[in-house]
PDB file of N, CA and C in Angstrom:
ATOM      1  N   UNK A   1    -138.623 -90.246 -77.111  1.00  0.00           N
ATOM      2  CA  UNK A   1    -139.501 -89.425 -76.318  1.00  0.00           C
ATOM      3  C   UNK A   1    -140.948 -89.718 -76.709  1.00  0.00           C
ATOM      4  N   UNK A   2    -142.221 -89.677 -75.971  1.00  0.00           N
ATOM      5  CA  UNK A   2    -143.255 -90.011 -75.838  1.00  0.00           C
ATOM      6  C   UNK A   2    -144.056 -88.727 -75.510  1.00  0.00           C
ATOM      7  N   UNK A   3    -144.968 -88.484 -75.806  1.00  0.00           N
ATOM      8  CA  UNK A   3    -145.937 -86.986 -75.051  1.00  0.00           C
ATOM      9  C   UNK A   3    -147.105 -87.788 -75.129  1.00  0.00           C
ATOM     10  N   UNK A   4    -147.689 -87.326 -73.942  1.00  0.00           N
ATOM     11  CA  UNK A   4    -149.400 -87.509 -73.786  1.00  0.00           C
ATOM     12  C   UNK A   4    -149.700 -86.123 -73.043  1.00  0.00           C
ATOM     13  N   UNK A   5    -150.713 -86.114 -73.553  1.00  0.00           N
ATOM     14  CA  UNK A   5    -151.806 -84.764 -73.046  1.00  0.00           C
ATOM     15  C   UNK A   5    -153.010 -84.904 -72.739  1.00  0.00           C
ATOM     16  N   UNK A   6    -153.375 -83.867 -71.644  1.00  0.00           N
ATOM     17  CA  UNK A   6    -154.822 -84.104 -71.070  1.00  0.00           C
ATOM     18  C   UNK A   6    -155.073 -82.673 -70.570  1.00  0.00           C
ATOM     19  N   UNK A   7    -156.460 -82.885 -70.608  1.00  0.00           N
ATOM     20  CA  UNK A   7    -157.154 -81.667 -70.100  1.00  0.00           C
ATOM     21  C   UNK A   7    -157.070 -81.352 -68.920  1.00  0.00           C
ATOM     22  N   UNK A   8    -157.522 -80.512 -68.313  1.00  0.00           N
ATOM     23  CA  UNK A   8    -157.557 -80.381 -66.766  1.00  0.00           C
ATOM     24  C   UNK A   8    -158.072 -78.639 -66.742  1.00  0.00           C
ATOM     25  N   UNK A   9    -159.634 -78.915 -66.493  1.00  0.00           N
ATOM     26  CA  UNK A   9    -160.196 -77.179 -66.286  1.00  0.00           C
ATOM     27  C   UNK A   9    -159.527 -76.157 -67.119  1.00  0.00           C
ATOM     28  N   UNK A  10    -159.643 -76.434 -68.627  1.00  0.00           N
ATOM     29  CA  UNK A  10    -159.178 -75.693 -69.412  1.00  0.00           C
ATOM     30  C   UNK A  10    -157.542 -75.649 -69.210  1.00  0.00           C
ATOM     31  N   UNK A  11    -156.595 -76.558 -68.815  1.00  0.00           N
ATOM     32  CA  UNK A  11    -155.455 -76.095 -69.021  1.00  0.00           C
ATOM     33  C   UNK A  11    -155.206 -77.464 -69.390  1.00  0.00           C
ATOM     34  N   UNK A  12    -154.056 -77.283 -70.755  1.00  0.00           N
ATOM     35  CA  UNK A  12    -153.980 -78.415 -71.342  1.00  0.00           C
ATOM     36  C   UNK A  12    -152.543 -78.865 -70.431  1.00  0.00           C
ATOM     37  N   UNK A  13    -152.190 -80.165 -69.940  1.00  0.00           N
ATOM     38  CA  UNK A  13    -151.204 -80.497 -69.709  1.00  0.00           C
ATOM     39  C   UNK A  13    -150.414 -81.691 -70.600  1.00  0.00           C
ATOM     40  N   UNK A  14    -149.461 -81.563 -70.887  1.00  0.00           N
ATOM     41  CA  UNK A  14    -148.554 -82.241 -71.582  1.00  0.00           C
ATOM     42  C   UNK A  14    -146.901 -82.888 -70.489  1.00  0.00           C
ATOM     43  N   UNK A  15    -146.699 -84.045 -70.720  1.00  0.00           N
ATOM     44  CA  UNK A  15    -146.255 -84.630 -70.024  1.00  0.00           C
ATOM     45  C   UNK A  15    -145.379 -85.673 -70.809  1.00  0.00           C
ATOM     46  N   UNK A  16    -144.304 -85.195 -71.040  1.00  0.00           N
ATOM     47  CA  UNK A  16    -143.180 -85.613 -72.147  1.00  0.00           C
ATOM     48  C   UNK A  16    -142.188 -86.796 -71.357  1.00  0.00           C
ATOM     49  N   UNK A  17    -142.340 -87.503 -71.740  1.00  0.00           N
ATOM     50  CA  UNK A  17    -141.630 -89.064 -71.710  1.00  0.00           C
ATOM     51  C   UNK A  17    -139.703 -89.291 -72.057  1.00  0.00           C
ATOM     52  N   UNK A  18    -138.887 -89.305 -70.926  1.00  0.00           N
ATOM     53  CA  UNK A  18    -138.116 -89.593 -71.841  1.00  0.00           C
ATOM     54  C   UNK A  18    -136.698 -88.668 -71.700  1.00  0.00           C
ATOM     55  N   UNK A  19    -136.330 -88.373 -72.975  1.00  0.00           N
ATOM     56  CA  UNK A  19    -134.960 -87.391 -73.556  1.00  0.00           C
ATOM     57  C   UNK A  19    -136.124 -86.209 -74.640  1.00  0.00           C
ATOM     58  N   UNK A  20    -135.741 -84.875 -74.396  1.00  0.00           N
ATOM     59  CA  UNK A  20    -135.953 -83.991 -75.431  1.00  0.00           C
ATOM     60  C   UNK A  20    -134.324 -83.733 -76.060  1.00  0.00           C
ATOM     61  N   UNK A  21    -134.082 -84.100 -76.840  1.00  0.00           N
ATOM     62  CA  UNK A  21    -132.756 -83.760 -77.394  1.00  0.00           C
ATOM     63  C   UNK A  21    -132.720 -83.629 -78.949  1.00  0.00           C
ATOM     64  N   UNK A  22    -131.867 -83.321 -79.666  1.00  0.00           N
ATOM     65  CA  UNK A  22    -132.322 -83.029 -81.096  1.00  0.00           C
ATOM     66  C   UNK A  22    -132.716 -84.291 -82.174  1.00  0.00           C
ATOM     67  N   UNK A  23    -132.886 -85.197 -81.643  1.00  0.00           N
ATOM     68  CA  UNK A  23    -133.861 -86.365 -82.378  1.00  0.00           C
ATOM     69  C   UNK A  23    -135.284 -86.152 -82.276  1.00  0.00           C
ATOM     70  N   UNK A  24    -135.326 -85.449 -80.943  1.00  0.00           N
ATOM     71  CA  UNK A  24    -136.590 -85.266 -80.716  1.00  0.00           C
ATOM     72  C   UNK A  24    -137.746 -83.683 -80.860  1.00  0.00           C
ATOM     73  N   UNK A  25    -136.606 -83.321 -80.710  1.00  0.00           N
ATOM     74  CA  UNK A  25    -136.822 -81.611 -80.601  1.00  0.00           C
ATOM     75  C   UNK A  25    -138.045 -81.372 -81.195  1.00  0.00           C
ATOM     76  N   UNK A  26    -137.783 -81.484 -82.813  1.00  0.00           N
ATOM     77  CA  UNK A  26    -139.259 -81.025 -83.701  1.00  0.00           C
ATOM     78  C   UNK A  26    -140.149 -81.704 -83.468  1.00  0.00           C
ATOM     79  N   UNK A  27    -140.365 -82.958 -82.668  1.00  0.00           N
ATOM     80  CA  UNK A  27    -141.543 -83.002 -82.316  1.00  0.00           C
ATOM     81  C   UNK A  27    -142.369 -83.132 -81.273  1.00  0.00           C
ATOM     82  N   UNK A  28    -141.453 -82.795 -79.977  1.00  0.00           N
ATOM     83  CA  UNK A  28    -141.639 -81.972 -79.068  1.00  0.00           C
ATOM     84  C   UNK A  28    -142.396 -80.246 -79.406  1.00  0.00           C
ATOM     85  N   UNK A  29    -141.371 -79.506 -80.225  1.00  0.00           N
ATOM     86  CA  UNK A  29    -141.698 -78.315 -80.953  1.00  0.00           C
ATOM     87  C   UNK A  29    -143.246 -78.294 -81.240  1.00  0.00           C
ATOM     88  N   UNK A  30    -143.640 -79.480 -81.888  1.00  0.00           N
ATOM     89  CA  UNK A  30    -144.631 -79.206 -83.112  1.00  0.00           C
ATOM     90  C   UNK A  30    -145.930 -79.438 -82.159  1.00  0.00           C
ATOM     91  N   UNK A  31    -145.639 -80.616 -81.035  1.00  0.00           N
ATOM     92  CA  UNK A  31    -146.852 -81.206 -79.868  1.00  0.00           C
ATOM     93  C   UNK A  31    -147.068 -79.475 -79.034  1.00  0.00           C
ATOM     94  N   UNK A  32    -146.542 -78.701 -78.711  1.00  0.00           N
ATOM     95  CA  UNK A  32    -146.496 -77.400 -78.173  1.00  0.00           C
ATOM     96  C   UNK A  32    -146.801 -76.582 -78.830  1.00  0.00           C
ATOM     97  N   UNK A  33    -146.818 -76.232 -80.051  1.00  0.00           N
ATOM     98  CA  UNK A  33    -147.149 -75.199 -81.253  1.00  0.00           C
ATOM     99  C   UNK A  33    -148.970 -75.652 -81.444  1.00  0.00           C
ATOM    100  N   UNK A  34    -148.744 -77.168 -81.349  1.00  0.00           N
ATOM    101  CA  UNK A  34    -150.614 -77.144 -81.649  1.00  0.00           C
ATOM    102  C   UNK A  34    -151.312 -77.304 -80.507  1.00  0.00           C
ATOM    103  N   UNK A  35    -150.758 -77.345 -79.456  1.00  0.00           N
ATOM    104  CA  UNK A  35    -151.467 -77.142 -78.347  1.00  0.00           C
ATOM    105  C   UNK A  35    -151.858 -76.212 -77.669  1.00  0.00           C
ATOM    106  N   UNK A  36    -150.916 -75.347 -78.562  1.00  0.00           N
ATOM    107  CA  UNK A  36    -151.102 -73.129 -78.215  1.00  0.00           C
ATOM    108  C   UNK A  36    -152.523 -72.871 -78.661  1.00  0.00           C
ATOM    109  N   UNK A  37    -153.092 -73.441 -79.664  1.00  0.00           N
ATOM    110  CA  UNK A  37    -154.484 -73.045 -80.493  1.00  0.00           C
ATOM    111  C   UNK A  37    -154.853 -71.509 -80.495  1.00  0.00           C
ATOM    112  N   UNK A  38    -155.991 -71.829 -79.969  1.00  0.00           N
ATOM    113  CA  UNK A  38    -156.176 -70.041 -79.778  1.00  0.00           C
ATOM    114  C   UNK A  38    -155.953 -68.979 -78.760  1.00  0.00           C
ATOM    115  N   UNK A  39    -156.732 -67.939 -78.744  1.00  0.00           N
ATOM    116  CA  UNK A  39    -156.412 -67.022 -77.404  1.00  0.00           C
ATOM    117  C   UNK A  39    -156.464 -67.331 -76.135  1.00  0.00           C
ATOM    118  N   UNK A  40    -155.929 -67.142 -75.463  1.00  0.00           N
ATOM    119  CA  UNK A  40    -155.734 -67.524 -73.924  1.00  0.00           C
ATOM    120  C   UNK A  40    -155.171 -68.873 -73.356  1.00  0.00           C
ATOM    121  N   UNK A  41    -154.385 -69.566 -74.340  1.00  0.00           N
ATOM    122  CA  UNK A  41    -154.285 -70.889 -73.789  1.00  0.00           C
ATOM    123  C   UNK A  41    -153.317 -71.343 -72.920  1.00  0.00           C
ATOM    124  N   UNK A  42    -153.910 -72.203 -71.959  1.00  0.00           N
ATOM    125  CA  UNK A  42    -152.458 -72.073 -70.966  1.00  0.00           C
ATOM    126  C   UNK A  42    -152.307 -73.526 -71.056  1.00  0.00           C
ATOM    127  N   UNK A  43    -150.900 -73.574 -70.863  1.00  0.00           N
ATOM    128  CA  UNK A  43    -149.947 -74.798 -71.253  1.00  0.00           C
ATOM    129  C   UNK A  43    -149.134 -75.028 -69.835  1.00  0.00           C
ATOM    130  N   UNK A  44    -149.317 -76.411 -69.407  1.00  0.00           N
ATOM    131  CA  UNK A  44    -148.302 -76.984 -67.755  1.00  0.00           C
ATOM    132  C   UNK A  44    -147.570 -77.866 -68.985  1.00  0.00           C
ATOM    133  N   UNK A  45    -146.655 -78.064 -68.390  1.00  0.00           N
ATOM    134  CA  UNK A  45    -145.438 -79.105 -69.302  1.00  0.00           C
ATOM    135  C   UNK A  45    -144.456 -79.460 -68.186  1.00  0.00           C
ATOM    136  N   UNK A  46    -145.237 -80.721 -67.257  1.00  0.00           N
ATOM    137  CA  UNK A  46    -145.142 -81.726 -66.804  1.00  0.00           C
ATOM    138  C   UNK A  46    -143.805 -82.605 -66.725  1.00  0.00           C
ATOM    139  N   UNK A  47    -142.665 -81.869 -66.362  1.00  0.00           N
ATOM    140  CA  UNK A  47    -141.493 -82.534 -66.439  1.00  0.00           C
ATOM    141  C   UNK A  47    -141.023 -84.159 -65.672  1.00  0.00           C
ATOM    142  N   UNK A  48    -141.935 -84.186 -65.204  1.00  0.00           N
ATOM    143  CA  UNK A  48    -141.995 -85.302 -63.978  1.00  0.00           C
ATOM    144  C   UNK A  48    -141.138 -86.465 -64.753  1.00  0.00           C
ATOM    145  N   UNK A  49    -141.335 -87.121 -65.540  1.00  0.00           N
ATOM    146  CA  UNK A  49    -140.835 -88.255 -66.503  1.00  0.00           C
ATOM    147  C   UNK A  49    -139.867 -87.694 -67.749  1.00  0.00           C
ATOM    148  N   UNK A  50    -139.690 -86.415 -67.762  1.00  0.00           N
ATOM    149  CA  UNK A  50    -138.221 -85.950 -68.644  1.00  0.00           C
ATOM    150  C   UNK A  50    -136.859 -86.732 -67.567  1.00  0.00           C
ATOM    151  N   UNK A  51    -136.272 -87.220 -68.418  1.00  0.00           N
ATOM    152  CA  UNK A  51    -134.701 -87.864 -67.760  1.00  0.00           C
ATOM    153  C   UNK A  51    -133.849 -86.428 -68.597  1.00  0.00           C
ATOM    154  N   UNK A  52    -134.025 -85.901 -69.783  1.00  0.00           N
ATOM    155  CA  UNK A  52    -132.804 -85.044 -70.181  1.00  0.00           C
ATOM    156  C   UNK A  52    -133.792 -84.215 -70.926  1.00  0.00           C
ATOM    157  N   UNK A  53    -133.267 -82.284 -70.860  1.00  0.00           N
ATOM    158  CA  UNK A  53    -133.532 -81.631 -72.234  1.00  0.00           C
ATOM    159  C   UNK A  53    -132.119 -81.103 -72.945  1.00  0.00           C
ATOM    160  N   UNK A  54    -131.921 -80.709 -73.869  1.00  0.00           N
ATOM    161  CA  UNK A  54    -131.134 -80.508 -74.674  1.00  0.00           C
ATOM    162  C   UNK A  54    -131.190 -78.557 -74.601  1.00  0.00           C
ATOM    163  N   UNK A  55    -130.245 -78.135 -75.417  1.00  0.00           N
ATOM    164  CA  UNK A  55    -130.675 -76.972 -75.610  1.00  0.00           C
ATOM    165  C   UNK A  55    -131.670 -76.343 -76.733  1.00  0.00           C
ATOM    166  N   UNK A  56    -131.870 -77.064 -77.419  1.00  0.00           N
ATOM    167  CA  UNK A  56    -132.757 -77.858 -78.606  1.00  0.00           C
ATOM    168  C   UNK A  56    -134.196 -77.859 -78.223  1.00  0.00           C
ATOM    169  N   UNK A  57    -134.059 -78.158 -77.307  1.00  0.00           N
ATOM    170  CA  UNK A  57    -135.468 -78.220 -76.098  1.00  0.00           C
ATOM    171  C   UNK A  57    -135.840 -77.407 -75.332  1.00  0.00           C
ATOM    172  N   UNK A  58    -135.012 -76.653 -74.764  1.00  0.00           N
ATOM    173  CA  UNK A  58    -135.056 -74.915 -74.335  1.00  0.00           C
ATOM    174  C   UNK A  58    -135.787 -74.092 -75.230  1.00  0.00           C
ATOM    175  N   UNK A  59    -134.798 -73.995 -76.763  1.00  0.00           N
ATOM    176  CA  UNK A  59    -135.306 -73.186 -77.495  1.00  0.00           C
ATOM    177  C   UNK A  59    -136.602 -73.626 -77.898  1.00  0.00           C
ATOM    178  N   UNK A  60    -136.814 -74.813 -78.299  1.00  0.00           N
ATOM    179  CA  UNK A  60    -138.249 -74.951 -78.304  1.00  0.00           C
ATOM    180  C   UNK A  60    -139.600 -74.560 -77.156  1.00  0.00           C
ATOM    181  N   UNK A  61    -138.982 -74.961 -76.187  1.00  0.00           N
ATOM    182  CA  UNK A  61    -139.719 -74.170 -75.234  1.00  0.00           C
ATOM    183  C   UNK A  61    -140.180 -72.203 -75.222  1.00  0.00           C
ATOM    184  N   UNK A  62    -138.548 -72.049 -75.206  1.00  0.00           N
ATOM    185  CA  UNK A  62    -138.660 -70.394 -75.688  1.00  0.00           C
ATOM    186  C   UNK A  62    -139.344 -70.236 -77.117  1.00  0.00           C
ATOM    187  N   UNK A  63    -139.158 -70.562 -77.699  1.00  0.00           N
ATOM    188  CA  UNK A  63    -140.440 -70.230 -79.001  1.00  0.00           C
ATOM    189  C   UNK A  63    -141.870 -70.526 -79.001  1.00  0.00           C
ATOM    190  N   UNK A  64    -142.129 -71.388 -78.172  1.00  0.00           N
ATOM    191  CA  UNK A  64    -143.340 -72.054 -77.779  1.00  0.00           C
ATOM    192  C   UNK A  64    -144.055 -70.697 -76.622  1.00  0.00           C
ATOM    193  N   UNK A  65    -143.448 -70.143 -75.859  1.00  0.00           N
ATOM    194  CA  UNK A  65    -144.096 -69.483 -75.151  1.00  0.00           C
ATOM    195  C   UNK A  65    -144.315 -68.185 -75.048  1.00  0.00           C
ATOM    196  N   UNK A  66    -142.976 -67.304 -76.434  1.00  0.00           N
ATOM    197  CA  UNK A  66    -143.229 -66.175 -77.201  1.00  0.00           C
ATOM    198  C   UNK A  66    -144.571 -66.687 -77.712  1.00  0.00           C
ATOM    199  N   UNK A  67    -145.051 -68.129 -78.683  1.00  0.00           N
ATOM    200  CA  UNK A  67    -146.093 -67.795 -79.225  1.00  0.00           C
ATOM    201  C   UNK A  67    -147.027 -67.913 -78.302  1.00  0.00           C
ATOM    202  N   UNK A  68    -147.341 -68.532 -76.915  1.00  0.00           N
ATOM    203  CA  UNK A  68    -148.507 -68.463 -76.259  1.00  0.00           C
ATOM    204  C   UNK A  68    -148.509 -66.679 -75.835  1.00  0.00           C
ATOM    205  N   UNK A  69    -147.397 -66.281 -75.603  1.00  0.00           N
ATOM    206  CA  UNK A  69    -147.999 -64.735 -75.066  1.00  0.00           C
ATOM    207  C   UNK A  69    -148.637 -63.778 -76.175  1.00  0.00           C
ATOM    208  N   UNK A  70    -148.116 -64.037 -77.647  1.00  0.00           N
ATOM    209  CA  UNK A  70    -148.425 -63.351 -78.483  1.00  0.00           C
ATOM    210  C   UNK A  70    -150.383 -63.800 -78.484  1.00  0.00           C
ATOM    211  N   UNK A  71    -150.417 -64.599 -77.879  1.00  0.00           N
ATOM    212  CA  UNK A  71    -152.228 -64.964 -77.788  1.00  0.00           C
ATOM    213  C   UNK A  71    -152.773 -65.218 -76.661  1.00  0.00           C
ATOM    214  N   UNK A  72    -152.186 -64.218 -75.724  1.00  0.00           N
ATOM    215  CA  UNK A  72    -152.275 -64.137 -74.598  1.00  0.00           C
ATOM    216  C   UNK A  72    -152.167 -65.219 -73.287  1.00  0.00           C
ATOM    217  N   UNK A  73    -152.093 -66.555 -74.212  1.00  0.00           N
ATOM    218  CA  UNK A  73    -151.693 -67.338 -73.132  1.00  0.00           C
ATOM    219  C   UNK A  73    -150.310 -67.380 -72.673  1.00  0.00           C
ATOM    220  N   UNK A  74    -150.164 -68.630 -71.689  1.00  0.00           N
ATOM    221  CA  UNK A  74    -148.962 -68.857 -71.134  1.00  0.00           C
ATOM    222  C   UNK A  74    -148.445 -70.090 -70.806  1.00  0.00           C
ATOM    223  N   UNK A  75    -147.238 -70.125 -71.082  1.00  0.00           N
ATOM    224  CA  UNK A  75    -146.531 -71.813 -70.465  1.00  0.00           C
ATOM    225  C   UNK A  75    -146.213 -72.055 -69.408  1.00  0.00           C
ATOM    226  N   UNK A  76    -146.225 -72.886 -68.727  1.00  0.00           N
ATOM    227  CA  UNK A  76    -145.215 -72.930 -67.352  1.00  0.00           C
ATOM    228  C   UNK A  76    -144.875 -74.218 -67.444  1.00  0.00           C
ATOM    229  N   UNK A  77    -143.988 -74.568 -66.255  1.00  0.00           N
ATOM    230  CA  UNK A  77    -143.221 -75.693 -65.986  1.00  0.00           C
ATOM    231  C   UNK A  77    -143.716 -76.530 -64.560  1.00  0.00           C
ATOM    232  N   UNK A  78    -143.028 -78.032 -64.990  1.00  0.00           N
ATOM    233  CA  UNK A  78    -143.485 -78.504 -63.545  1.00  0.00           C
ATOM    234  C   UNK A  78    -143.135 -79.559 -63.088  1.00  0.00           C
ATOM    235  N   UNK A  79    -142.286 -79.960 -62.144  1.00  0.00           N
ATOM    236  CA  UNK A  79    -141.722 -81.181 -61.554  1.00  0.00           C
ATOM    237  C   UNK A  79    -140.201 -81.398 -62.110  1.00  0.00           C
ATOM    238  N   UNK A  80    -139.454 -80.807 -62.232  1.00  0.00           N
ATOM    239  CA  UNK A  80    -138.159 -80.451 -63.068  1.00  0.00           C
ATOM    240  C   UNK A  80    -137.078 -81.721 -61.607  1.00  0.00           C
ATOM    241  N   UNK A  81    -136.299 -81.970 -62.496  1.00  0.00           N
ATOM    242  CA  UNK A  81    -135.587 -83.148 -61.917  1.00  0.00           C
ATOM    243  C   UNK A  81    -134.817 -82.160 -61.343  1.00  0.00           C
ATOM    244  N   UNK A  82    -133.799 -82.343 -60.405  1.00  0.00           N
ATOM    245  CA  UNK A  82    -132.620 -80.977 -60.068  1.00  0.00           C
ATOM    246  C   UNK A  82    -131.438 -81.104 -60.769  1.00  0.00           C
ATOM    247  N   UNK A  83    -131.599 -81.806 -61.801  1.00  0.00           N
ATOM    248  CA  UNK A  83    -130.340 -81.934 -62.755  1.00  0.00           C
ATOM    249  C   UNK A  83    -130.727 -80.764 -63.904  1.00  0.00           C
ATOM    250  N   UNK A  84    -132.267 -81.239 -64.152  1.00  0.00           N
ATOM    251  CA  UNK A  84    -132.930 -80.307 -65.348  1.00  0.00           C
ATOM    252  C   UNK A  84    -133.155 -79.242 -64.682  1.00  0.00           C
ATOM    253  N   UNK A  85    -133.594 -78.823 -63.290  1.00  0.00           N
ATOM    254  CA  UNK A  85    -133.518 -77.536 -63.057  1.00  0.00           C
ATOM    255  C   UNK A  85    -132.451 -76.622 -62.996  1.00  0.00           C
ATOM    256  N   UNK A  86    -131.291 -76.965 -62.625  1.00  0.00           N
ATOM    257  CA  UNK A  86    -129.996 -76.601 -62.854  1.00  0.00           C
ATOM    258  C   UNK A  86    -129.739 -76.524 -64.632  1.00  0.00           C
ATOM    259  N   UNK A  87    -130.138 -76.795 -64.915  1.00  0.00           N
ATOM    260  CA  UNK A  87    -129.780 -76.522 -66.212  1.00  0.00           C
ATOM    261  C   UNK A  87    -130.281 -74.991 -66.664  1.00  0.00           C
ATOM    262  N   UNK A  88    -131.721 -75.070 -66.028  1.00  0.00           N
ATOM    263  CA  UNK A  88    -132.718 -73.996 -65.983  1.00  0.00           C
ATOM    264  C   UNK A  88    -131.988 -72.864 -65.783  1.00  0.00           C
ATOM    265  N   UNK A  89    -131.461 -73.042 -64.396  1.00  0.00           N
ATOM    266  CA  UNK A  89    -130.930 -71.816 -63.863  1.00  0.00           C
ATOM    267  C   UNK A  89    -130.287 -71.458 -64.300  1.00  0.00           C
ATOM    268  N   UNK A  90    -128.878 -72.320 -64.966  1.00  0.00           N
ATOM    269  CA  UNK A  90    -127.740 -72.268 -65.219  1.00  0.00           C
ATOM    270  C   UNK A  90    -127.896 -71.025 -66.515  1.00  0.00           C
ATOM    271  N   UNK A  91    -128.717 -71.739 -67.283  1.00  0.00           N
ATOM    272  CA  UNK A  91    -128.965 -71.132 -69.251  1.00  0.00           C
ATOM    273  C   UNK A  91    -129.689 -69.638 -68.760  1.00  0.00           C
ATOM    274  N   UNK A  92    -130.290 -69.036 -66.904  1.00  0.00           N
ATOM    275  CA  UNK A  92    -131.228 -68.539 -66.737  1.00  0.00           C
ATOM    276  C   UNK A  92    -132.330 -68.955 -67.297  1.00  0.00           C
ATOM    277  N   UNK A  93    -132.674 -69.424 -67.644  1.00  0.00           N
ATOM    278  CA  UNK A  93    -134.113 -70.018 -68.308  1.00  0.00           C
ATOM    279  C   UNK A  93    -135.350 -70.015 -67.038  1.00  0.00           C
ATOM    280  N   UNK A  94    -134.691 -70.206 -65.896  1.00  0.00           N
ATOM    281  CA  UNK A  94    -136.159 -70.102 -64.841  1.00  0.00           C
ATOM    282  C   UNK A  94    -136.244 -68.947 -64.591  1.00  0.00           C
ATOM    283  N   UNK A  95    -136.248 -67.646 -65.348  1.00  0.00           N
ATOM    284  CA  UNK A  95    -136.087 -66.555 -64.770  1.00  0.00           C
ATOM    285  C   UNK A  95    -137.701 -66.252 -66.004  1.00  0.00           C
ATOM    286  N   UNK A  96    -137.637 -67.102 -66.992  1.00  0.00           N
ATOM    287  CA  UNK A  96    -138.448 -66.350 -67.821  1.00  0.00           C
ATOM    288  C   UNK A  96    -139.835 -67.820 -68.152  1.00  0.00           C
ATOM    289  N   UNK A  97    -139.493 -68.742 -66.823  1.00  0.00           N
ATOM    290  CA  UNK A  97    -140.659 -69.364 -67.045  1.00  0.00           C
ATOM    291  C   UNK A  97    -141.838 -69.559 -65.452  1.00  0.00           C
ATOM    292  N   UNK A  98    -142.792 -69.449 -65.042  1.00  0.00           N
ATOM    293  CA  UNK A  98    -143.130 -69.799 -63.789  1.00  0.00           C
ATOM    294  C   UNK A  98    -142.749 -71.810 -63.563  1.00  0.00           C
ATOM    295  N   UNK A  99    -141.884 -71.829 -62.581  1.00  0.00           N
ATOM    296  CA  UNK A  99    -141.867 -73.550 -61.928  1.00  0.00           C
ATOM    297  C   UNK A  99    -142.480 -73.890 -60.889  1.00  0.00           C
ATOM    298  N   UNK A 100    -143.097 -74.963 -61.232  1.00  0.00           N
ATOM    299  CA  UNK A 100    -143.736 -75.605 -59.825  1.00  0.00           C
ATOM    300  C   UNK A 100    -143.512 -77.094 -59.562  1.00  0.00           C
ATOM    301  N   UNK A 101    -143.892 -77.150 -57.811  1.00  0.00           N
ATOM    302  CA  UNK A 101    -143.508 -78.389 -57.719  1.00  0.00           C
ATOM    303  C   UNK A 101    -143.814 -79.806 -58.328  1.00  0.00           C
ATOM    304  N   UNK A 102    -144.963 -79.531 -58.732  1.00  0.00           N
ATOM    305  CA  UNK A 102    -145.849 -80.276 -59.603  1.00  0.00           C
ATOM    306  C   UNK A 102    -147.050 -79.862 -60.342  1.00  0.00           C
ATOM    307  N   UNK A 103    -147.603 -81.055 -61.368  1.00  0.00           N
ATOM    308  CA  UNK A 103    -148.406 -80.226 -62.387  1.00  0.00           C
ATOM    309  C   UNK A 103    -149.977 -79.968 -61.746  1.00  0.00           C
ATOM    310  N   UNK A 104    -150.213 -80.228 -60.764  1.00  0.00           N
ATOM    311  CA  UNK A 104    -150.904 -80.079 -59.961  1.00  0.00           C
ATOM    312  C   UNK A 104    -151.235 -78.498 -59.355  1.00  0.00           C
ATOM    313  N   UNK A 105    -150.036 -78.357 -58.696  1.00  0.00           N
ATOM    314  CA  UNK A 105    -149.871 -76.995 -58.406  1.00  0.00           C
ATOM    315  C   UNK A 105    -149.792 -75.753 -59.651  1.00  0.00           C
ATOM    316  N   UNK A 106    -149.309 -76.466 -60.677  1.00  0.00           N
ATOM    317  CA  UNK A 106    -149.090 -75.049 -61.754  1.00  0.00           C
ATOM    318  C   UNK A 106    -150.463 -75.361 -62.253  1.00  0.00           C
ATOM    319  N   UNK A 107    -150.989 -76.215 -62.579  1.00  0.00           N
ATOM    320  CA  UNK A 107    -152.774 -76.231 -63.055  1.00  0.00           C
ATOM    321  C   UNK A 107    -153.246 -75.586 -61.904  1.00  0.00           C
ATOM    322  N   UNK A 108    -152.949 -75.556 -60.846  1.00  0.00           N
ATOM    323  CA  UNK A 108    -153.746 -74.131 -59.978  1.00  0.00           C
ATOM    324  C   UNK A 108    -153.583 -72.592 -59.817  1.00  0.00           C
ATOM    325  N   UNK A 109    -152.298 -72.616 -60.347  1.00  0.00           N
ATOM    326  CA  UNK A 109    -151.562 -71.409 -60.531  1.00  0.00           C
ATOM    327  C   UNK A 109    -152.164 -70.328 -61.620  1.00  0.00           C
ATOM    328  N   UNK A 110    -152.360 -71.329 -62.428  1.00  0.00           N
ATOM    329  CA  UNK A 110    -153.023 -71.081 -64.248  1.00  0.00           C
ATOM    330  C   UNK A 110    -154.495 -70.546 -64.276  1.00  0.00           C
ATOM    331  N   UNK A 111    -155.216 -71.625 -63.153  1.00  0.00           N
ATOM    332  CA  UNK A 111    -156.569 -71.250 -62.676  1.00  0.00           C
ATOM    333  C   UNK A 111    -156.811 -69.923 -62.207  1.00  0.00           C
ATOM    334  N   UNK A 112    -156.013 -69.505 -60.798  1.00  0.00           N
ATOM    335  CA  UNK A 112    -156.247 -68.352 -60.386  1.00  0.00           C
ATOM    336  C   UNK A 112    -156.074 -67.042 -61.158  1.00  0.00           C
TER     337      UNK A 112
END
């Protein structure tokens, strides 16, 4: 797995390369934990180029976005394959994240 990140009008986007699975997990985990920084930060996580997440990768996600709310920011999702969105649904997991069609749209979402 690979991550690159970029800015975009104060919302950081991250755009993960690849498999999140437990080879990768912690450092997936750790690219999301320092990208929370301080108060208000909002996080798109750019699924477009994920081929697989794990459940490994869920929970990292779910810990990642307890800590953005605890600092008032927030995570969302974006471009989810329909294999990975089904997964979403399946675990419920899209019930407790906002999805969009692309990172485009959730960097506008974040804005408003």
């Amino acid at each position: 797995m690979h991550i690159t990140e970029q800015a975009s009008n104060g919302v950081v986007v991250l755009h993960p390369v690849g498999r999140i699975d437990s080879g990768s997990t912690g450092e997936f985990e750790s690219v999301l934990m320092s990208a929370i920084g301080g108060d208000g930060t909002r996080i798109v996580v750019d699924m477009a180029q994920l081929s697989y997440i794990s459940s490994a990768g869920l929970r990292s996600l779910l810990v990642a976005a307890k800590a953005a709310r605890a600092k008032r920011g927030s995570i969302v999702l974006s471009a989810m394959a329909p294999h990975i969105r089904e997964m979403f649904d399946v675990s419920g997991f899209s019930s407790l994240f906002q999805i969009h069609a692309d990172a485009a749209a959730a960097v506008a979402a974040l804005e408003g």
